[in-house]
C-alpha atoms as a PDB file:
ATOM      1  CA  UNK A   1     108.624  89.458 107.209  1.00  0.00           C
ATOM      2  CA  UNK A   2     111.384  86.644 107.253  1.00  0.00           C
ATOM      3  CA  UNK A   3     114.835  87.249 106.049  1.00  0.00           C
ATOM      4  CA  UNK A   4     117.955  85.369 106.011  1.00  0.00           C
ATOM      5  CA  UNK A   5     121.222  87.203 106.414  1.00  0.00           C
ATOM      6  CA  UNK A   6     124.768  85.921 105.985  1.00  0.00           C
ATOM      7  CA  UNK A   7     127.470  88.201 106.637  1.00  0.00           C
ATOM      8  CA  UNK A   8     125.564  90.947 106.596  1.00  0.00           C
ATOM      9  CA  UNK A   9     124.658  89.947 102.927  1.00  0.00           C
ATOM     10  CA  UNK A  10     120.974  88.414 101.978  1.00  0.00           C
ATOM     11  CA  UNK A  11     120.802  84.623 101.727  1.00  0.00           C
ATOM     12  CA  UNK A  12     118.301  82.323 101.433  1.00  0.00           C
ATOM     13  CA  UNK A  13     114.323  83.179 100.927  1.00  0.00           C
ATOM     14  CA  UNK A  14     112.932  86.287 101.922  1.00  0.00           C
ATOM     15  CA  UNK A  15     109.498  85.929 103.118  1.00  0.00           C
ATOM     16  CA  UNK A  16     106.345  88.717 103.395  1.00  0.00           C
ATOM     17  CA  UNK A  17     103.075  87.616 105.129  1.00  0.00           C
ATOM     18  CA  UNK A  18      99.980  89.766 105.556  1.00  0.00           C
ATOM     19  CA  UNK A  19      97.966  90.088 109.031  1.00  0.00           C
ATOM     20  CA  UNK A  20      96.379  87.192 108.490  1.00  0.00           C
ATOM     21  CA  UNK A  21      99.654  85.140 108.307  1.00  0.00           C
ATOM     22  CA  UNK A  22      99.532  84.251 104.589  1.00  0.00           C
ATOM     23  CA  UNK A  23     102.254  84.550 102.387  1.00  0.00           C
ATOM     24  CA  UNK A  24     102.264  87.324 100.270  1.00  0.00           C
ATOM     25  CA  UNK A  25     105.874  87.708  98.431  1.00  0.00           C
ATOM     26  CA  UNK A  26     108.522  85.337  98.517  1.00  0.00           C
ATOM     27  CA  UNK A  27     111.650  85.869  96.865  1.00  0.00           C
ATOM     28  CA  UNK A  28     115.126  84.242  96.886  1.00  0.00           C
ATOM     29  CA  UNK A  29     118.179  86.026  97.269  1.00  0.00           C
ATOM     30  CA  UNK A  30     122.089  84.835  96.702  1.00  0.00           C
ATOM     31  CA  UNK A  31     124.776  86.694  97.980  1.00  0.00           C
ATOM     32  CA  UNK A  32     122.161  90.041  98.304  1.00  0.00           C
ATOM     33  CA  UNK A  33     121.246  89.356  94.401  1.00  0.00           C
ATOM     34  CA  UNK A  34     117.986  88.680  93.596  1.00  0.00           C
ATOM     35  CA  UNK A  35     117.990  85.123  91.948  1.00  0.00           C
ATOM     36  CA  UNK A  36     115.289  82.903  90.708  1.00  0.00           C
ATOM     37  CA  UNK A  37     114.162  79.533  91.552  1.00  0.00           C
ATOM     38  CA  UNK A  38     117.229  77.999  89.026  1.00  0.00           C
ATOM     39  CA  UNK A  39     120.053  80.164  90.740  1.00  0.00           C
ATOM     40  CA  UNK A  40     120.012  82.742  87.661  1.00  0.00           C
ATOM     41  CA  UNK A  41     120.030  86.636  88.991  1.00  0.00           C
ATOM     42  CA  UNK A  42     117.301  88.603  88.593  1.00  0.00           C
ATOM     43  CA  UNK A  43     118.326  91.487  90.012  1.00  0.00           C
ATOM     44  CA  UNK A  44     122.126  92.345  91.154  1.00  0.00           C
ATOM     45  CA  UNK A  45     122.775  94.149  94.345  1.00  0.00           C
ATOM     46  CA  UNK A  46     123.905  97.933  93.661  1.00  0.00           C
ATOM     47  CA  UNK A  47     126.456  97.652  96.729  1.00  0.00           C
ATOM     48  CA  UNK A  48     127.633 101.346  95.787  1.00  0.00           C
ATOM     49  CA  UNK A  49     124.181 102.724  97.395  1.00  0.00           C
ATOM     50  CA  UNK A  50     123.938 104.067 100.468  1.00  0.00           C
ATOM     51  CA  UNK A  51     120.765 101.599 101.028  1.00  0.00           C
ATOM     52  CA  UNK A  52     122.104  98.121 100.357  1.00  0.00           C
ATOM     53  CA  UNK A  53     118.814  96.735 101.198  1.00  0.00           C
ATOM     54  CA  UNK A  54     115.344  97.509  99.069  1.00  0.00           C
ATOM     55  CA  UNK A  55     113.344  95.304 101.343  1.00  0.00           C
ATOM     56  CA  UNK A  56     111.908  98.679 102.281  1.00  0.00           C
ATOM     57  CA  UNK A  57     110.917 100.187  99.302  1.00  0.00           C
ATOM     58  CA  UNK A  58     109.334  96.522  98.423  1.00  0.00           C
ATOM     59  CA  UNK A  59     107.149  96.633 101.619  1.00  0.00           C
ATOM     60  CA  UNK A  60     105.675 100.098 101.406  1.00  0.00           C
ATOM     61  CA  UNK A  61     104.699  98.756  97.567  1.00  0.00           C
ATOM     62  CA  UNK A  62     103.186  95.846  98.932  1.00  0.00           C
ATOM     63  CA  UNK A  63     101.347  97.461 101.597  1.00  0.00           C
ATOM     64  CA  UNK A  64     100.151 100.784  99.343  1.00  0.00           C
ATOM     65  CA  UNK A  65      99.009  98.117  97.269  1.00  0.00           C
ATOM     66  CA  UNK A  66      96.946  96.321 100.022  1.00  0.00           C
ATOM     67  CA  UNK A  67      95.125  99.727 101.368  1.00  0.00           C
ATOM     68  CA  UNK A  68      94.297 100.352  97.811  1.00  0.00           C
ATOM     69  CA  UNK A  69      92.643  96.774  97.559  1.00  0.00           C
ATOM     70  CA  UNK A  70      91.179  97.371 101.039  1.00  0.00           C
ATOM     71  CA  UNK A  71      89.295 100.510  99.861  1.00  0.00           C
ATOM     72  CA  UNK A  72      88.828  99.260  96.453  1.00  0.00           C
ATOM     73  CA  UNK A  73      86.245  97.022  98.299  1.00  0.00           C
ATOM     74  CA  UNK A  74      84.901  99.473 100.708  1.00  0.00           C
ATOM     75  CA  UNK A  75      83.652 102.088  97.684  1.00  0.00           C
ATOM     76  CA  UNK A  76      82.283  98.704  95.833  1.00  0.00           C
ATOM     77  CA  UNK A  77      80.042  97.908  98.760  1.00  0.00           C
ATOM     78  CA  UNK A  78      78.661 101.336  99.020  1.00  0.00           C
END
């Protein structure tokens, strides 16, 4: 996982990549907003949290979602 900081705020694309090394999520973030590929926000930063950053919550969807591919493949081949 690649992530640009900038004064301790998000900047810049945030990059995810499986074991393999391919990309898996990329997303762009502005100031710790989530913005889209025009500069429009997506999601605004709740800077009130105690958690300013939901990169974590984002990974364990990402990889709950791999392990459930994963087995989803296993019990196929059975």
């Amino acid at each position: 996982m690649v992530v640009t900081y900038n004064h301790g705020l998000k900047n810049g694309r945030m990059i995810v990549y499986n074991k393999e090394g391919q990309i898996v999520q990329s997303t762009i973030y502005k100031e710790n907003n989530e913005v889209d590929e025009k500069g429009n926000i997506i999601e605004k930063a709740d800077n009130k949290s105690d958690t300013k950053d939901n990169i974590l919550i984002r990974f364990k969807n990402i990889s709950y979602d791999l392990e459930y591919i994963k087995y989803n493949e296993v019990l196929s081949n059975l």
